[in-house]
N, C-alpha and C. Protein backbone atom coordinates (compact mmCIF):
# COMPACT_ATOMS: atom_id res chain seq x y z
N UNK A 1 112.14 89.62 88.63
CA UNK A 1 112.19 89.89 90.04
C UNK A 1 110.76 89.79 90.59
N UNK A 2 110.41 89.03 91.79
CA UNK A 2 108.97 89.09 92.45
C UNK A 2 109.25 90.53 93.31
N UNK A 3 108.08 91.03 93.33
CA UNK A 3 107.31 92.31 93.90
C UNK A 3 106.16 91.79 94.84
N UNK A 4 106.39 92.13 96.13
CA UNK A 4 104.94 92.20 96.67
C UNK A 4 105.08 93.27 97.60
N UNK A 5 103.66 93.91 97.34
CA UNK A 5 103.18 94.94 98.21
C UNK A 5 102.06 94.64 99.17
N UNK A 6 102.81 94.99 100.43
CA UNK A 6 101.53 94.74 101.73
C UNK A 6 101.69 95.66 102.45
N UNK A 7 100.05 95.30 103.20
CA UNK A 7 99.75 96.09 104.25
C UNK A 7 99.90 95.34 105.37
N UNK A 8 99.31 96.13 106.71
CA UNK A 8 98.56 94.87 107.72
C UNK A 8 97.41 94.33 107.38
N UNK A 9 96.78 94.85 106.61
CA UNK A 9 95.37 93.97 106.34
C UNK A 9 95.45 92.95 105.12
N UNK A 10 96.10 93.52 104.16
CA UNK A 10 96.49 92.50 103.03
C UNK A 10 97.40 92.59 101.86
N UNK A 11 97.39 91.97 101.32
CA UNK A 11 98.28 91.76 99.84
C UNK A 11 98.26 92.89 98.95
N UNK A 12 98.46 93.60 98.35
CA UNK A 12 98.50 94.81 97.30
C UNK A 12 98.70 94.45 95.93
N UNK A 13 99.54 93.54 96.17
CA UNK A 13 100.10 93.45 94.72
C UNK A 13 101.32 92.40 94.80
N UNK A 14 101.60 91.18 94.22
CA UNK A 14 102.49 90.52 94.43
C UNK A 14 102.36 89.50 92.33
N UNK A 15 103.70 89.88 92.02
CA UNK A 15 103.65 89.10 90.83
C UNK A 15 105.41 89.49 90.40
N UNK A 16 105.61 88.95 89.39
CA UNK A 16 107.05 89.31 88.39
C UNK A 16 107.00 90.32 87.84
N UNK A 17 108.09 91.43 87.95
CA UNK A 17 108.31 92.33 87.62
C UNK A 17 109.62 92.63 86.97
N UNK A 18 109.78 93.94 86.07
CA UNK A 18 110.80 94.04 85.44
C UNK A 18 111.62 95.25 86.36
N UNK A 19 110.90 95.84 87.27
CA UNK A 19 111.40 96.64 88.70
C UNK A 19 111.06 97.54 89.17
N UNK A 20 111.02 98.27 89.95
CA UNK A 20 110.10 99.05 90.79
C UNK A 20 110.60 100.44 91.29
N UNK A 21 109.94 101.59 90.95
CA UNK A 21 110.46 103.25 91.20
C UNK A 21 110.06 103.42 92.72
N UNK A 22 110.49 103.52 93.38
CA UNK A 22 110.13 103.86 95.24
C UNK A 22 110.14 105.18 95.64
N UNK A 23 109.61 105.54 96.74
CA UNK A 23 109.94 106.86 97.01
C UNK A 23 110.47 107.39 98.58
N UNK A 24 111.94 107.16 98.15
CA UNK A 24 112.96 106.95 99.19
C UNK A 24 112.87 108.42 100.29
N UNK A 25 113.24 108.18 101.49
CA UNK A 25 113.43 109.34 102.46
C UNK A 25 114.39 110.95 101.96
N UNK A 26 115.30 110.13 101.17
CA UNK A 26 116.68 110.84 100.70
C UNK A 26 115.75 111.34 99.15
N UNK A 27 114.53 110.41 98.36
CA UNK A 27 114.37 110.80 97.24
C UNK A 27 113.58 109.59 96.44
N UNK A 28 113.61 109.77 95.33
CA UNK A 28 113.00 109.03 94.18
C UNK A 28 114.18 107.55 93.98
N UNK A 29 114.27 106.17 94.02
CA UNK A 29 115.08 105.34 93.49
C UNK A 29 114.18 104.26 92.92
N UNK A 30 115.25 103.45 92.14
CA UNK A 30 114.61 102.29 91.50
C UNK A 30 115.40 100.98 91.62
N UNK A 31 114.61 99.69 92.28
CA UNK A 31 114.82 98.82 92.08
C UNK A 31 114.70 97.49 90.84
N UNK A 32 115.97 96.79 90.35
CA UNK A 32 115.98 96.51 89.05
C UNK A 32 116.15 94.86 89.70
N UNK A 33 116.13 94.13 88.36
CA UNK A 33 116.40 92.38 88.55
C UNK A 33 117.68 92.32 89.44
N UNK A 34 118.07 91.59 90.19
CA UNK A 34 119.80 91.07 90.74
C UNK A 34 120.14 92.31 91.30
N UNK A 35 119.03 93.11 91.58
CA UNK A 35 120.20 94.27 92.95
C UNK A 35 120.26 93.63 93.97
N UNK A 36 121.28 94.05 94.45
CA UNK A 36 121.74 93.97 95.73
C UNK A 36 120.89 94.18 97.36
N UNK A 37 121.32 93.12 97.82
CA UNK A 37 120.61 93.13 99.11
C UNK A 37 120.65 94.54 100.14
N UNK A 38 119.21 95.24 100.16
CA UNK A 38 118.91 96.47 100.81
C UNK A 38 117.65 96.42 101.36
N UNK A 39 117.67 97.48 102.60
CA UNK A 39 116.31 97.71 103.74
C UNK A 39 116.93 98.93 103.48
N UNK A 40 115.60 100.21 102.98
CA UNK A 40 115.33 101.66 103.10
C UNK A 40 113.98 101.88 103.26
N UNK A 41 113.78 103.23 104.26
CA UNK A 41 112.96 103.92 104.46
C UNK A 41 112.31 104.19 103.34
N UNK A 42 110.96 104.40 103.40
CA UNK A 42 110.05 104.78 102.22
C UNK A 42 109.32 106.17 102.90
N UNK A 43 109.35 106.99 101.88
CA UNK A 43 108.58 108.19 102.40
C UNK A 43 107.30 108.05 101.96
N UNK A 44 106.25 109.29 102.17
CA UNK A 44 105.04 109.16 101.39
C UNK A 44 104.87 109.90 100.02
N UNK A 45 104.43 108.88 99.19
CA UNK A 45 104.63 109.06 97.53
C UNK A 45 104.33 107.93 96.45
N UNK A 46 104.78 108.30 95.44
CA UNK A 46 103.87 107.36 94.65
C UNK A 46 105.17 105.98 94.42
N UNK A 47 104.52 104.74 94.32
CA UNK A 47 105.03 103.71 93.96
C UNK A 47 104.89 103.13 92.10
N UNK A 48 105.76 103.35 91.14
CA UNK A 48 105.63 102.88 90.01
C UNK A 48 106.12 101.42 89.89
N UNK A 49 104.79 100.48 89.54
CA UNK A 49 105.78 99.14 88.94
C UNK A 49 105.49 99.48 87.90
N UNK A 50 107.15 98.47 87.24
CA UNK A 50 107.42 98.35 85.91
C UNK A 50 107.04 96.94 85.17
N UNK A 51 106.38 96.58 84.69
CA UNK A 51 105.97 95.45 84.31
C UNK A 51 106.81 95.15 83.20
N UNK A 52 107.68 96.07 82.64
CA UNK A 52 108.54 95.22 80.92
C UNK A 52 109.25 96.54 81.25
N UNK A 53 110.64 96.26 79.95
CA UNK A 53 111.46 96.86 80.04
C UNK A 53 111.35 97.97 79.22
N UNK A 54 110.40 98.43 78.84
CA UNK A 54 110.02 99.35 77.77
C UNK A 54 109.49 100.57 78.80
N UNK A 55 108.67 100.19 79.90
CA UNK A 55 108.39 101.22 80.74
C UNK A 55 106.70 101.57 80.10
N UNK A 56 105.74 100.88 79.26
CA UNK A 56 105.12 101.38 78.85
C UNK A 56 103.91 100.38 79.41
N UNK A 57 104.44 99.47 80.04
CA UNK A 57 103.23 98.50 80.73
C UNK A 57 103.58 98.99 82.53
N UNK A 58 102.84 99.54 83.07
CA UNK A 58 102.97 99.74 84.63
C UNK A 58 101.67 100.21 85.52
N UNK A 59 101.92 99.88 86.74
CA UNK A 59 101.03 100.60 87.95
C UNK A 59 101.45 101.28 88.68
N UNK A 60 100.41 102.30 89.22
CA UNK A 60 101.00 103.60 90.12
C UNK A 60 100.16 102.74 91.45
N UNK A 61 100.63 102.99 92.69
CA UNK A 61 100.01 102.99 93.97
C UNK A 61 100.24 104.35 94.50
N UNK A 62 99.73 104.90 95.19
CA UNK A 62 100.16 105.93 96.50
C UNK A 62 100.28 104.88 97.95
N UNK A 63 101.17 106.05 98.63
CA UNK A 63 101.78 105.20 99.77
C UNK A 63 101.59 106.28 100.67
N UNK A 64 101.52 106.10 102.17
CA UNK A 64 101.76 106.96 102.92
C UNK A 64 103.06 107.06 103.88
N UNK A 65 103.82 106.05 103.30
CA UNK A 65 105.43 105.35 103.91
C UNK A 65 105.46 104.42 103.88
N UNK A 66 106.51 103.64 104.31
CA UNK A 66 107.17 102.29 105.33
C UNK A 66 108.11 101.73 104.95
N UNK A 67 108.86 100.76 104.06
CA UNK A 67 110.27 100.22 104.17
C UNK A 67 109.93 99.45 103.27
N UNK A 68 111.24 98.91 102.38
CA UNK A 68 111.52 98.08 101.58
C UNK A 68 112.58 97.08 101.73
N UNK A 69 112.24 95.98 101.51
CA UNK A 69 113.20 95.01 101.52
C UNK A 69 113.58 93.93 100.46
N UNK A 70 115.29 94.27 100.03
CA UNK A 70 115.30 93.17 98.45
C UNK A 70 115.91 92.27 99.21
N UNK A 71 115.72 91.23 98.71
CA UNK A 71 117.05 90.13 99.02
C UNK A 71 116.49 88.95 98.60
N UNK A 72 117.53 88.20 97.59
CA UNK A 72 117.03 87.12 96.59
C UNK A 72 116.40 87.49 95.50
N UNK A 73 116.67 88.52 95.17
CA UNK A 73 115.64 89.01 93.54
C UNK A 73 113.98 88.64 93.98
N UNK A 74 113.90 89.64 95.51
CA UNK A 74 112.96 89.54 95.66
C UNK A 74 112.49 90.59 96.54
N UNK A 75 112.10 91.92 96.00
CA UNK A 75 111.17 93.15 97.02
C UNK A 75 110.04 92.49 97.53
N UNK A 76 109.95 93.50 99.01
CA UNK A 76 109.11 93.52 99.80
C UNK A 76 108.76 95.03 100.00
N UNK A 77 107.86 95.44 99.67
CA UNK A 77 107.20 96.57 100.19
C UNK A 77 107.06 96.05 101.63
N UNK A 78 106.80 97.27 102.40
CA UNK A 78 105.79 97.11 103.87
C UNK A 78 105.22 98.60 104.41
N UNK A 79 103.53 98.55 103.81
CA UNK A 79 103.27 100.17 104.10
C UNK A 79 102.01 100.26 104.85
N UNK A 80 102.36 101.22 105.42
CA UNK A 80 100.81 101.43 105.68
C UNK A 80 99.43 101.22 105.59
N UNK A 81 99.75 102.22 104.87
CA UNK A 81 98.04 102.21 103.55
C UNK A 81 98.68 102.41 101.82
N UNK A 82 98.03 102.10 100.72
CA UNK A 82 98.26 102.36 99.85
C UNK A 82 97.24 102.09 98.54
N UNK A 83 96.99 103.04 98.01
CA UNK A 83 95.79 103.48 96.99
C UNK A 83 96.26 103.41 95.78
N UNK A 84 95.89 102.19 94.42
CA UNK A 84 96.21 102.18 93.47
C UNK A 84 95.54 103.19 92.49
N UNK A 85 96.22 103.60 91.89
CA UNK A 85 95.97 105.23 91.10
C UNK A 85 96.01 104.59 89.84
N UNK A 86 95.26 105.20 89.12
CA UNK A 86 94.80 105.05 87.37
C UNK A 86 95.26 105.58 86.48
């Protein structure tokens, strides 16, 4: 699945991924390969990509909100601001 994370100023993060932990209005969810076409609210919280299916290769961002969009085995973040964490 492609992942990209943006801002208004720029790119965050855009590559193949094995899927992505969000941090939904309602809560914590995760997007996987071939889900289904969705737009949700993002609250402010941390963003985990998953780089393999083991869960042991990944990046954290912080977010301060904004929305997600899959469609075509393909997320779109769209946030604010967002600070990659170590």
């Amino acid at each position: 699945m492609l992942l990209e994370i943006l801002t208004p100023e720029k790119r965050i993060y855009s590559g193949d991924v094995y899927g992505v932990q969000l941090p939904g209005e309602e809560g914590l969810f995760e997007v996987l390969n071939m889900h289904a076409p969705m737009v949700s609210a993002l609250a402010k919280g941390n963003v985990k990509v998953l780089k393999s299916a083991k869960g042991n290769s990944h990046k954290n961002f912080s977010i301060n909100g904004g929305f997600v969009e899959v469609l075509h085995n393909k997320a779109t973040v769209l946030v604010e601001g967002a600070t990659e964490l170590n």
